[in-house]
C-alpha atoms as a PDB file:
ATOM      1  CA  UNK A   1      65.096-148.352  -8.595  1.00  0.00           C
ATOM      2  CA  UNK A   2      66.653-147.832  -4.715  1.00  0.00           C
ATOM      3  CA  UNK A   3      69.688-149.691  -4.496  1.00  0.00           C
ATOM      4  CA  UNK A   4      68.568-152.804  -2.744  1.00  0.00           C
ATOM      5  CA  UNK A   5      66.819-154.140  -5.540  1.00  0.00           C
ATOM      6  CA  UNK A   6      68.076-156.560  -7.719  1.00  0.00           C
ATOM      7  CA  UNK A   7      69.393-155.133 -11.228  1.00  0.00           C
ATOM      8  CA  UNK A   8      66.688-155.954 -13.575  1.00  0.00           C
ATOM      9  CA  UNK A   9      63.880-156.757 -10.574  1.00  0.00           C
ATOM     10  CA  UNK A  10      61.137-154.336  -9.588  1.00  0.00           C
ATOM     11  CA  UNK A  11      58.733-154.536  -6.761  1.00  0.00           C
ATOM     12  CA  UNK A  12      54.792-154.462  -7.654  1.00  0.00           C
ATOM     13  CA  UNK A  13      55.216-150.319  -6.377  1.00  0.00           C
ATOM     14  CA  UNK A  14      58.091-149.686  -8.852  1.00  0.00           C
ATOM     15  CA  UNK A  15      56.665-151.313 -11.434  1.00  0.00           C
ATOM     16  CA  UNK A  16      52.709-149.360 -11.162  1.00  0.00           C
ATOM     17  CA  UNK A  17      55.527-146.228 -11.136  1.00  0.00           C
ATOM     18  CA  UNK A  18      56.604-146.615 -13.657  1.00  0.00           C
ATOM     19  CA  UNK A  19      53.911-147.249 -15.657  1.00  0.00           C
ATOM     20  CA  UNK A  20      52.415-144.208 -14.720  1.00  0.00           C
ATOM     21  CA  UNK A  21      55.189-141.867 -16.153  1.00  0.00           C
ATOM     22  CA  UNK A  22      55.264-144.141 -18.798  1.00  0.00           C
ATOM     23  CA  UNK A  23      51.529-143.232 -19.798  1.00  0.00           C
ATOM     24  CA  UNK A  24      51.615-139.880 -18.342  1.00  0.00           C
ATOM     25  CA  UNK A  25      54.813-138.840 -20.544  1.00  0.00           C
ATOM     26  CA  UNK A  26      52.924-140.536 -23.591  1.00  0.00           C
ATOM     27  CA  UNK A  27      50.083-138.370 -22.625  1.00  0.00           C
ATOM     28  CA  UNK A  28      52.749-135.433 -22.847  1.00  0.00           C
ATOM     29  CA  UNK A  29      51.270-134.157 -19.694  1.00  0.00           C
ATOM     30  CA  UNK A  30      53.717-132.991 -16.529  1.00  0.00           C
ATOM     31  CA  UNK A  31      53.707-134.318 -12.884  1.00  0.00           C
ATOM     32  CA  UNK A  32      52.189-131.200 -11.828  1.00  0.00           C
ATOM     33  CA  UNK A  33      49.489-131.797 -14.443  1.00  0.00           C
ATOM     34  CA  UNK A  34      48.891-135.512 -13.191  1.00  0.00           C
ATOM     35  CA  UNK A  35      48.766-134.063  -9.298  1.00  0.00           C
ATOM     36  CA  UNK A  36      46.188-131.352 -10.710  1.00  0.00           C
ATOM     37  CA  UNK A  37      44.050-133.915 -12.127  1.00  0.00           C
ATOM     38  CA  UNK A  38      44.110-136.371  -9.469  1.00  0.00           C
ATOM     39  CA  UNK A  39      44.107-134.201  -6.509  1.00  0.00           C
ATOM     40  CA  UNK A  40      47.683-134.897  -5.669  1.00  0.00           C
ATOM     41  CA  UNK A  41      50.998-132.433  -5.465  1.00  0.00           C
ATOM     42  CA  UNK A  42      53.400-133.118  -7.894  1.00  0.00           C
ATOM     43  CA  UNK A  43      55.559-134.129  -4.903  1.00  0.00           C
ATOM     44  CA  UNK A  44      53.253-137.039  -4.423  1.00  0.00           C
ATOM     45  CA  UNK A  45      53.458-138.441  -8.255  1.00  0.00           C
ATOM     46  CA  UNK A  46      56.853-137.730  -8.372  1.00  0.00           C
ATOM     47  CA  UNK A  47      56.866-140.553  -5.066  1.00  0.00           C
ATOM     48  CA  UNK A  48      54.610-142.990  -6.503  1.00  0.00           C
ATOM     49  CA  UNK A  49      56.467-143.017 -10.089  1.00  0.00           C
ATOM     50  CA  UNK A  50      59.873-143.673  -8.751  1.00  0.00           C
ATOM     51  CA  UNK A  51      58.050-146.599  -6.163  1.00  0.00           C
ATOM     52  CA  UNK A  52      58.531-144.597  -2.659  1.00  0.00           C
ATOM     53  CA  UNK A  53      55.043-144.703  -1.925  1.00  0.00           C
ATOM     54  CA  UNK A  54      52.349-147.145  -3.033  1.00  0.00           C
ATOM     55  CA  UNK A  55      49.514-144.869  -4.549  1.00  0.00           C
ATOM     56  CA  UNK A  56      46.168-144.398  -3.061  1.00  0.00           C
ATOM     57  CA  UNK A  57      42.937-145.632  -4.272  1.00  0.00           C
ATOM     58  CA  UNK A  58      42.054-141.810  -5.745  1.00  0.00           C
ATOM     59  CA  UNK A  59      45.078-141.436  -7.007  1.00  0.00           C
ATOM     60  CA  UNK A  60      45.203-144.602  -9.550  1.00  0.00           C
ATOM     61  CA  UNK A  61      41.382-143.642 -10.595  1.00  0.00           C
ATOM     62  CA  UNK A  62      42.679-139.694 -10.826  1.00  0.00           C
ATOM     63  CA  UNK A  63      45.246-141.746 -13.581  1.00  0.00           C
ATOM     64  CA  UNK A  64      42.590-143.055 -14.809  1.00  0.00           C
ATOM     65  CA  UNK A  65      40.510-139.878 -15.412  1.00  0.00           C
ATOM     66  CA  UNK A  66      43.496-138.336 -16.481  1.00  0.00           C
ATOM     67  CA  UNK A  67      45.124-140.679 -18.809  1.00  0.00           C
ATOM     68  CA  UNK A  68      41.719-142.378 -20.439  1.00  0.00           C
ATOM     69  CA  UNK A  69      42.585-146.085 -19.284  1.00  0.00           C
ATOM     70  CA  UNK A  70      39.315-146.755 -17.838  1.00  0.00           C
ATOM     71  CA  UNK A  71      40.189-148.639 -15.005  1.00  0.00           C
ATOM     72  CA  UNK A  72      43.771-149.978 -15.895  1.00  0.00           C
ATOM     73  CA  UNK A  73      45.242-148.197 -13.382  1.00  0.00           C
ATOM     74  CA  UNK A  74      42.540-148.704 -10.814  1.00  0.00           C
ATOM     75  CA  UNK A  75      42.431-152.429 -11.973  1.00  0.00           C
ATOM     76  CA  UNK A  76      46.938-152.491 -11.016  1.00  0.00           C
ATOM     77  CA  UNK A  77      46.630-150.861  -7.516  1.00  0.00           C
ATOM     78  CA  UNK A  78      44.163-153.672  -6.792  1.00  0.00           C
ATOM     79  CA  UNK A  79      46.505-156.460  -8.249  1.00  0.00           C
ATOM     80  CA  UNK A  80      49.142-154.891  -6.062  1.00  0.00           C
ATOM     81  CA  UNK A  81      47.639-155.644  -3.017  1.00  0.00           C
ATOM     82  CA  UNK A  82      46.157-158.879  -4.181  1.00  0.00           C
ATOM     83  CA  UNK A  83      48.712-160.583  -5.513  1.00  0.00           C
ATOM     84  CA  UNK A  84      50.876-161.656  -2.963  1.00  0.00           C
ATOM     85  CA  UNK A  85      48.281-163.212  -0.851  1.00  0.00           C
ATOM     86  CA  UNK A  86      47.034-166.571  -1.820  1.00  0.00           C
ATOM     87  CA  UNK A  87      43.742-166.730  -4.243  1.00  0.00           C
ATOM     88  CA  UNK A  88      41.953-167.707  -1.067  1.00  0.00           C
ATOM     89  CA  UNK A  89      43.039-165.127   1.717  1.00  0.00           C
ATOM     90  CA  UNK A  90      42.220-162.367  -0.707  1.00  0.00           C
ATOM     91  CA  UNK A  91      37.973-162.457  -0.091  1.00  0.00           C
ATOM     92  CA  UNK A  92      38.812-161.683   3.706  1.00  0.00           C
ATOM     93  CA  UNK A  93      41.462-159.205   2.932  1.00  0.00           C
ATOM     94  CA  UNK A  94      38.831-157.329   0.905  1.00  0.00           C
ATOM     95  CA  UNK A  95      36.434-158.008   3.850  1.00  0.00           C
ATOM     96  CA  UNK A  96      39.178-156.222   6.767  1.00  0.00           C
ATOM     97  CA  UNK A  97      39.540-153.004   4.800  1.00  0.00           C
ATOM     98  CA  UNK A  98      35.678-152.650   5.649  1.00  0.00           C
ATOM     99  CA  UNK A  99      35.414-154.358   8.979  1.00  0.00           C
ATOM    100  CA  UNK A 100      34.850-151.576  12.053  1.00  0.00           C
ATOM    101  CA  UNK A 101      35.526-153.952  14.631  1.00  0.00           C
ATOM    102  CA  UNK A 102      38.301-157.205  14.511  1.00  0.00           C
ATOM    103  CA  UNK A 103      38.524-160.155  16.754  1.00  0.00           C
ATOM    104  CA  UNK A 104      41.557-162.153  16.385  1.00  0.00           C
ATOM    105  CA  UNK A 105      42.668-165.240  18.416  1.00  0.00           C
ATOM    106  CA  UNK A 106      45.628-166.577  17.428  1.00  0.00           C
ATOM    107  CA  UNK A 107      46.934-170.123  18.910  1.00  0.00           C
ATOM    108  CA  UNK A 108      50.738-170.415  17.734  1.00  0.00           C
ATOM    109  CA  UNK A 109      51.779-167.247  15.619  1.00  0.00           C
ATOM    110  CA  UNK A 110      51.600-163.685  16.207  1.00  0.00           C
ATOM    111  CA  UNK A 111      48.614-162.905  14.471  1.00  0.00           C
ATOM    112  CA  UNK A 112      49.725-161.271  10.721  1.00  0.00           C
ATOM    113  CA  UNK A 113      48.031-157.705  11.356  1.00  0.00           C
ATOM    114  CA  UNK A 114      50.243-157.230  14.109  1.00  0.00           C
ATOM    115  CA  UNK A 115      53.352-158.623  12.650  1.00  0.00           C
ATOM    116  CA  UNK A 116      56.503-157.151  12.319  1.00  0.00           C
ATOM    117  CA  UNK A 117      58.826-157.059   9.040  1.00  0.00           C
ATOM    118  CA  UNK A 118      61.165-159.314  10.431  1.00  0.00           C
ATOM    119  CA  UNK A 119      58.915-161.950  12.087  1.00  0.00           C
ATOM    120  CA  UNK A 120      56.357-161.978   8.649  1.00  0.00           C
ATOM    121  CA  UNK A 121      59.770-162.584   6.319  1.00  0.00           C
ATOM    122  CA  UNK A 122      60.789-165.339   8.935  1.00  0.00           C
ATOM    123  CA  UNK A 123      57.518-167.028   8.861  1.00  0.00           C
ATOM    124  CA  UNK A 124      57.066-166.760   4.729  1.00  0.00           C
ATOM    125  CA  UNK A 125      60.633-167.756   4.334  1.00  0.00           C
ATOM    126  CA  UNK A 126      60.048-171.260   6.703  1.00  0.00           C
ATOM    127  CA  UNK A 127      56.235-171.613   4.790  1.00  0.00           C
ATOM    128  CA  UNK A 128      57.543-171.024   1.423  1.00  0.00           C
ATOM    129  CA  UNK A 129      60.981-172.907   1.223  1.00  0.00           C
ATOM    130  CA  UNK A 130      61.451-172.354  -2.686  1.00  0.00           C
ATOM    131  CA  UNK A 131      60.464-169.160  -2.809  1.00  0.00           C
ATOM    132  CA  UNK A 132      62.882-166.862  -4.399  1.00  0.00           C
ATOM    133  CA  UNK A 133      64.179-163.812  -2.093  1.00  0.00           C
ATOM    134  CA  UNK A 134      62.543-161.606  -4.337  1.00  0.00           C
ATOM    135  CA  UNK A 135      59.185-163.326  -3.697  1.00  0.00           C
ATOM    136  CA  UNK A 136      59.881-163.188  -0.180  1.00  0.00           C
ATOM    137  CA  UNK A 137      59.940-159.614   0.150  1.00  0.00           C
ATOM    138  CA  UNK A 138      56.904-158.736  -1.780  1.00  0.00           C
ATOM    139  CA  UNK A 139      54.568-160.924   0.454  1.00  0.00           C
ATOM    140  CA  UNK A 140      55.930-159.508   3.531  1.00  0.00           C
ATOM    141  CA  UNK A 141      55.472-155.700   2.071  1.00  0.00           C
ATOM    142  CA  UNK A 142      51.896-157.472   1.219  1.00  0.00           C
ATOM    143  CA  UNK A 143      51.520-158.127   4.824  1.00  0.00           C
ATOM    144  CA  UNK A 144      53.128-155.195   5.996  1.00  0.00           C
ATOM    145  CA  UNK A 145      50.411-152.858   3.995  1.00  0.00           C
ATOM    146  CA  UNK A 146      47.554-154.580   5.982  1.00  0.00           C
ATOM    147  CA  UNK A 147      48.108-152.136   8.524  1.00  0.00           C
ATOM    148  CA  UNK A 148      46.775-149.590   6.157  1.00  0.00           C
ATOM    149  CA  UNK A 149      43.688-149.991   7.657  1.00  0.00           C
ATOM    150  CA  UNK A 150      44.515-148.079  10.588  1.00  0.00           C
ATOM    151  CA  UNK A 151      45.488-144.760   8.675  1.00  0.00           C
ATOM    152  CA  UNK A 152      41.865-143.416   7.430  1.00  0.00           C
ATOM    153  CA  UNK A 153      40.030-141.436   8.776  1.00  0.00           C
ATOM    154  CA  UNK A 154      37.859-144.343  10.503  1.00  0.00           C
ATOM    155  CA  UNK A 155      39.925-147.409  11.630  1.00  0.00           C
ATOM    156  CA  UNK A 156      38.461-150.359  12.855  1.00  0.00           C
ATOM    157  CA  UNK A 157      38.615-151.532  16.436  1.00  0.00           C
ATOM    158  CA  UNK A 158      41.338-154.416  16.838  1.00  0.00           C
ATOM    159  CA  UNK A 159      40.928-156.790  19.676  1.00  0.00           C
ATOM    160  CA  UNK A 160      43.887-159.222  19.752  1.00  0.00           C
ATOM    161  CA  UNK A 161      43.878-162.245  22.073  1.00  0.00           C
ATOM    162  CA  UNK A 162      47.298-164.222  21.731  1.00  0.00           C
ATOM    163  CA  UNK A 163      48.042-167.733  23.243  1.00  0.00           C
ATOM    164  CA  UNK A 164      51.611-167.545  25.596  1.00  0.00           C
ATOM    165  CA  UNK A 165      52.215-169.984  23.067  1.00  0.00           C
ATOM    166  CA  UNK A 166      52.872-167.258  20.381  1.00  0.00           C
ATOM    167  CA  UNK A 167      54.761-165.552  22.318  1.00  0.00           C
ATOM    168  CA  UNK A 168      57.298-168.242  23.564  1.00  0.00           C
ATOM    169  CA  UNK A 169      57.805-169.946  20.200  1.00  0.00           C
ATOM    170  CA  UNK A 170      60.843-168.405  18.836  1.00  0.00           C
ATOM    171  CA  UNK A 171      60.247-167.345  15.414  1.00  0.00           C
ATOM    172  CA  UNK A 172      63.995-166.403  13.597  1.00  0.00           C
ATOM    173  CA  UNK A 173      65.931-165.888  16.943  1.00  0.00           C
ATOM    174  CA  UNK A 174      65.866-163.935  19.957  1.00  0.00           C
ATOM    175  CA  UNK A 175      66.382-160.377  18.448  1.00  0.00           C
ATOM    176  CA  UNK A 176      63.462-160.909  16.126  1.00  0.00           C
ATOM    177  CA  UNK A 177      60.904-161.871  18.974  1.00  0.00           C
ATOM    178  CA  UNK A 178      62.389-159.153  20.806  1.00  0.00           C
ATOM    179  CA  UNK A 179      61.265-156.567  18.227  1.00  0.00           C
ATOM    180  CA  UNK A 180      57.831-158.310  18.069  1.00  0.00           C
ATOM    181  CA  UNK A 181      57.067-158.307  21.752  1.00  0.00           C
ATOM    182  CA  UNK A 182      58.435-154.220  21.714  1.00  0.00           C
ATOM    183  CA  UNK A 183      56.115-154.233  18.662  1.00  0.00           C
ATOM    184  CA  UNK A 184      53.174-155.751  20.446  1.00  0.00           C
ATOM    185  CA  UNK A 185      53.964-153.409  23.133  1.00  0.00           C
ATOM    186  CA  UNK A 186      53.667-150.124  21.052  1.00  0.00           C
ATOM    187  CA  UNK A 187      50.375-151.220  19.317  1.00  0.00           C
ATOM    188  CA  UNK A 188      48.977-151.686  22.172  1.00  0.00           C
ATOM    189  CA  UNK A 189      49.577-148.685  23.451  1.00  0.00           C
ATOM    190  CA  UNK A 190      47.225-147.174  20.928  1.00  0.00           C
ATOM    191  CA  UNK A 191      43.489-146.348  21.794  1.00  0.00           C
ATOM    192  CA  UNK A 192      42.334-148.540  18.604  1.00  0.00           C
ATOM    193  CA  UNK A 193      43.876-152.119  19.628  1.00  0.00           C
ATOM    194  CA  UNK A 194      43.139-154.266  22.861  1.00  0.00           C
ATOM    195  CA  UNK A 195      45.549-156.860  23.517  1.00  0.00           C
ATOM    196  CA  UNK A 196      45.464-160.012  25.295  1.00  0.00           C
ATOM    197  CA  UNK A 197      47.559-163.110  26.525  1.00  0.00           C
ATOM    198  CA  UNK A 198      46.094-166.458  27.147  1.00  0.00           C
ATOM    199  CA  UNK A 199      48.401-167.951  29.175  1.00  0.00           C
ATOM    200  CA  UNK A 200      49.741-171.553  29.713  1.00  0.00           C
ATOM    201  CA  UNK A 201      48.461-171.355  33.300  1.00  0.00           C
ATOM    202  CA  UNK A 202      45.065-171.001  32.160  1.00  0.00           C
ATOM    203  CA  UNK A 203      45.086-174.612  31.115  1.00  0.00           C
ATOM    204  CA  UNK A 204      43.273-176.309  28.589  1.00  0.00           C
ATOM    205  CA  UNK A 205      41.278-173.428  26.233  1.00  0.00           C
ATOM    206  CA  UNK A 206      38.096-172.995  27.330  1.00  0.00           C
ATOM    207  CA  UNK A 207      37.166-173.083  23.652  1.00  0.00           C
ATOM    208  CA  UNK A 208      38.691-173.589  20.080  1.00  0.00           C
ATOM    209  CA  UNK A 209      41.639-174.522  19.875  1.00  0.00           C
ATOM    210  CA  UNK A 210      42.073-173.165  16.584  1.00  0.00           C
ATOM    211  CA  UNK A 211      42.888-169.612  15.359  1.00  0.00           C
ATOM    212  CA  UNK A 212      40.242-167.559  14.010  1.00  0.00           C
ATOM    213  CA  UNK A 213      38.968-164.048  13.591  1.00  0.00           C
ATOM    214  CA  UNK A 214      35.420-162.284  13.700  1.00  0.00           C
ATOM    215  CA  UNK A 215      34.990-158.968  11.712  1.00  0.00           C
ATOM    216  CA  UNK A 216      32.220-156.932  12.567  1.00  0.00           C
ATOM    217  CA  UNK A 217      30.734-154.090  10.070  1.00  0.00           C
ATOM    218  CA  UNK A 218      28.437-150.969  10.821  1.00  0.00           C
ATOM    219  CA  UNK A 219      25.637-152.105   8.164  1.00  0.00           C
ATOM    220  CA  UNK A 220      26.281-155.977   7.008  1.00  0.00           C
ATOM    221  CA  UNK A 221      26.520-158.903   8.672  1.00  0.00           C
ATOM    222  CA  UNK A 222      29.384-160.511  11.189  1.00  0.00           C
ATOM    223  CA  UNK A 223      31.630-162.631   9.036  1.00  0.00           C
ATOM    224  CA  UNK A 224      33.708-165.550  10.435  1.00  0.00           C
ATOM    225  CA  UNK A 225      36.974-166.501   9.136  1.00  0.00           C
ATOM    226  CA  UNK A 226      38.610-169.495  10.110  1.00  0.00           C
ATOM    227  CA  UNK A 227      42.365-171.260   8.283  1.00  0.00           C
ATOM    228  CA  UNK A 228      43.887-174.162   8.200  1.00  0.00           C
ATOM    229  CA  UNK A 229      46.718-175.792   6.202  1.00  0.00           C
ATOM    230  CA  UNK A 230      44.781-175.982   2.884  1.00  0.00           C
ATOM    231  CA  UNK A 231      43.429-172.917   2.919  1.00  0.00           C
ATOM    232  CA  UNK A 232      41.052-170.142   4.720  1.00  0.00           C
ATOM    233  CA  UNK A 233      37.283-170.272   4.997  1.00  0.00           C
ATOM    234  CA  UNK A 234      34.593-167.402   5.464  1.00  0.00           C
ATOM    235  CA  UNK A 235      31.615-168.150   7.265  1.00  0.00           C
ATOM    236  CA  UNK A 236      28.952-166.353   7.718  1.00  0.00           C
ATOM    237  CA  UNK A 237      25.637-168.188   8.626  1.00  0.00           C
ATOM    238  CA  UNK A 238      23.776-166.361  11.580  1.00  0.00           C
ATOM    239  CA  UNK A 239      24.247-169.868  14.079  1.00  0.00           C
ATOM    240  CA  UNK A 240      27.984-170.390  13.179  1.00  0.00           C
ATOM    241  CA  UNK A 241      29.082-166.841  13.717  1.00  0.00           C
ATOM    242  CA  UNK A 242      26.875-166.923  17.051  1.00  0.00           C
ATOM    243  CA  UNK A 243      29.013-169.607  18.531  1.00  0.00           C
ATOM    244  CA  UNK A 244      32.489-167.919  17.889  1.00  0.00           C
ATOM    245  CA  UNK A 245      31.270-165.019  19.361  1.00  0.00           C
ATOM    246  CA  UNK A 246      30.278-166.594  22.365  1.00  0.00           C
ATOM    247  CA  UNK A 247      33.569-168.240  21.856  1.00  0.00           C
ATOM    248  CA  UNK A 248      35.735-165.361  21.872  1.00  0.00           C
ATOM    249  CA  UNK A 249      33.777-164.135  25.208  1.00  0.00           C
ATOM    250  CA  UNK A 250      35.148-166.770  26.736  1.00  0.00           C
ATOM    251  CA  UNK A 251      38.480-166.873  25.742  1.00  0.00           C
ATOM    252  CA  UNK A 252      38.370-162.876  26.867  1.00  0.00           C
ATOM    253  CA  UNK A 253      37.019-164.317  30.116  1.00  0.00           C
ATOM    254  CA  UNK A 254      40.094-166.900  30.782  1.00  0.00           C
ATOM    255  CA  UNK A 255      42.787-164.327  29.372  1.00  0.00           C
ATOM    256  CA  UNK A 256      45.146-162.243  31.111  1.00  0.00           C
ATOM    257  CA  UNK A 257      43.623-158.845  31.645  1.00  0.00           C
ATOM    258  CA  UNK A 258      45.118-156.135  29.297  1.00  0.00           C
ATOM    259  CA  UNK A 259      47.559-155.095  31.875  1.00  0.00           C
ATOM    260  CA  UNK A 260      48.366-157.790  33.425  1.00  0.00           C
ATOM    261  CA  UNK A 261      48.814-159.222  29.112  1.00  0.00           C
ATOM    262  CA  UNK A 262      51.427-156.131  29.023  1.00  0.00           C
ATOM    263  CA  UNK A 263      53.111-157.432  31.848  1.00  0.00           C
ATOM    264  CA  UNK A 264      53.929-160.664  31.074  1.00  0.00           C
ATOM    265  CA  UNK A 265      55.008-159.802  27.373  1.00  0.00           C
ATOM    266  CA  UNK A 266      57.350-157.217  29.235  1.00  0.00           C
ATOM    267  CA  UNK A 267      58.702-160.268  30.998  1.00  0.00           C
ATOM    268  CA  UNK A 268      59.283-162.610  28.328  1.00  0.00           C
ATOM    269  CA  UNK A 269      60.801-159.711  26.375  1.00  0.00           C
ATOM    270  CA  UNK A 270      63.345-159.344  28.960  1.00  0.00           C
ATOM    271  CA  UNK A 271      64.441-162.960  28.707  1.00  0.00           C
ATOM    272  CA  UNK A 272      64.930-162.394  25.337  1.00  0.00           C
ATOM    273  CA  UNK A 273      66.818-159.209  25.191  1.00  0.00           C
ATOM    274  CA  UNK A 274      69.702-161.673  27.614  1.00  0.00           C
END
């Protein structure tokens, strides 16, 4: 347990860490026999039992090999990412890990992907008033491990399109949208994100007015996803996807052009570094 966390309170990575030596010295097998088994270095199990690392999909079914459980471990890692996400968020969560391509528009909020620690802790802390701080922290690591995605060896293609609006509403003080827009900055700097800004001057949308996101796979069908304040929504019927695709072409259309997107968010984050 690191020594931010609460005597007597483990985090959902902690806790599968445990429960892995806790089998694995049951099993009377070492950490070097574990890594053997599940194609890890002892190094690495030695991380994911004391909760520095949240384990790999291999890894929890190499614990599974290894250890018998048929699928217990497997079964946790999946809770882990699961469980801090509300019941109806989690089909489209399981739908991004597989998406090649990503179209977000977001209207008033950075869009979560993209978030930073400080900005997603803000925003769950205003959302979820009664929360404990405990509870706080383990749906922004939830968010935080969204960007997972990006690390395999095929990451999808994210094309972000933020209203000004996002940008200007001030989300836990100045020094937190400071480190978004620097974050914003840096991601798009990277050859697997587009980014950007519809701006105030572009008057009315040209389309929705509401967030939403397309995700795009190499062999199934596009898959809308649209949110409101009851819930998310996955749509996928051939003449509703059609029409927010032609929707985000147009807000791509009436957008700020990448670099002219970078520029203004270097603006803005200028006003709020004084």
């Amino acid at each position: 347990m690191d020594e931010t966390t609460p005597p007597g309170h483990f985090n959902p990575l902690q806790s599968f860490g445990r429960d892995v030596k806790r089998v694995r010295l049951g099993r009377k097998l070492t950490q070097q026999h574990l890594g053997d088994a599940a194609g890890y270095s002892y190094a690495y199990v030695s991380m994911v039992e004391s909760g520095k690392v949240k384990a790999s999909e291999k890894f929890a079914k190499g614990c599974d090999l290894a250890f018998g459980t048929n699928g217990l471990f497997a079964g946790m890692l999946q809770r882990i990412d699961e469980g801090d996400h509300p019941s109806w968020f989690v089909p489209y969560l399981n739908l991004e890990r597989k998406a090649s391509r990503i179209l977000a528009y977001s209207t008033n909020l950075v869009t979560g992907i993209v978030q930073t620690e400080d900005y997603a802790r803000t925003v769950f802390q205003v959302s979820n008033p009664r929360a404990s701080a405990e509870g706080i922290e383990d749906k922004v690591s939830a968010r935080l491990r969204r960007r997972e995605v990006f690390e395999g060896d095929t990451p999808p293609f994210l094309w972000v399109i933020l209203h000004e609006a996002c940008l200007r509403t001030v989300v836990g003080g100045a020094k937190i949208m400071a480190g978004q827009l620097d974050y914003l900055l840096a991601v798009a700097a990277t050859p697997q994100v587009e980014l950007q800004i519809m701006p105030f001057a572009a008057g009315f949308p040209a389309t929705s007015t509401m967030p939403f996101t397309v995700l795009r796979f190499p062999d199934s069908p596009t898959v809308l996803y649209t949110e409101t304040r009851v819930g998310g929504r996955m749509h996928d019927s051939a003449q509703t996807v059609e029409a927010a695709l032609d929707d985000y072409d147009l807000l791509r259309a009436h957008a700020l052009a990448p670099d002219q997107s970078l520029a203004l968010i270097k603006n803005l984050l200028k006003e709020y570094r004084a």
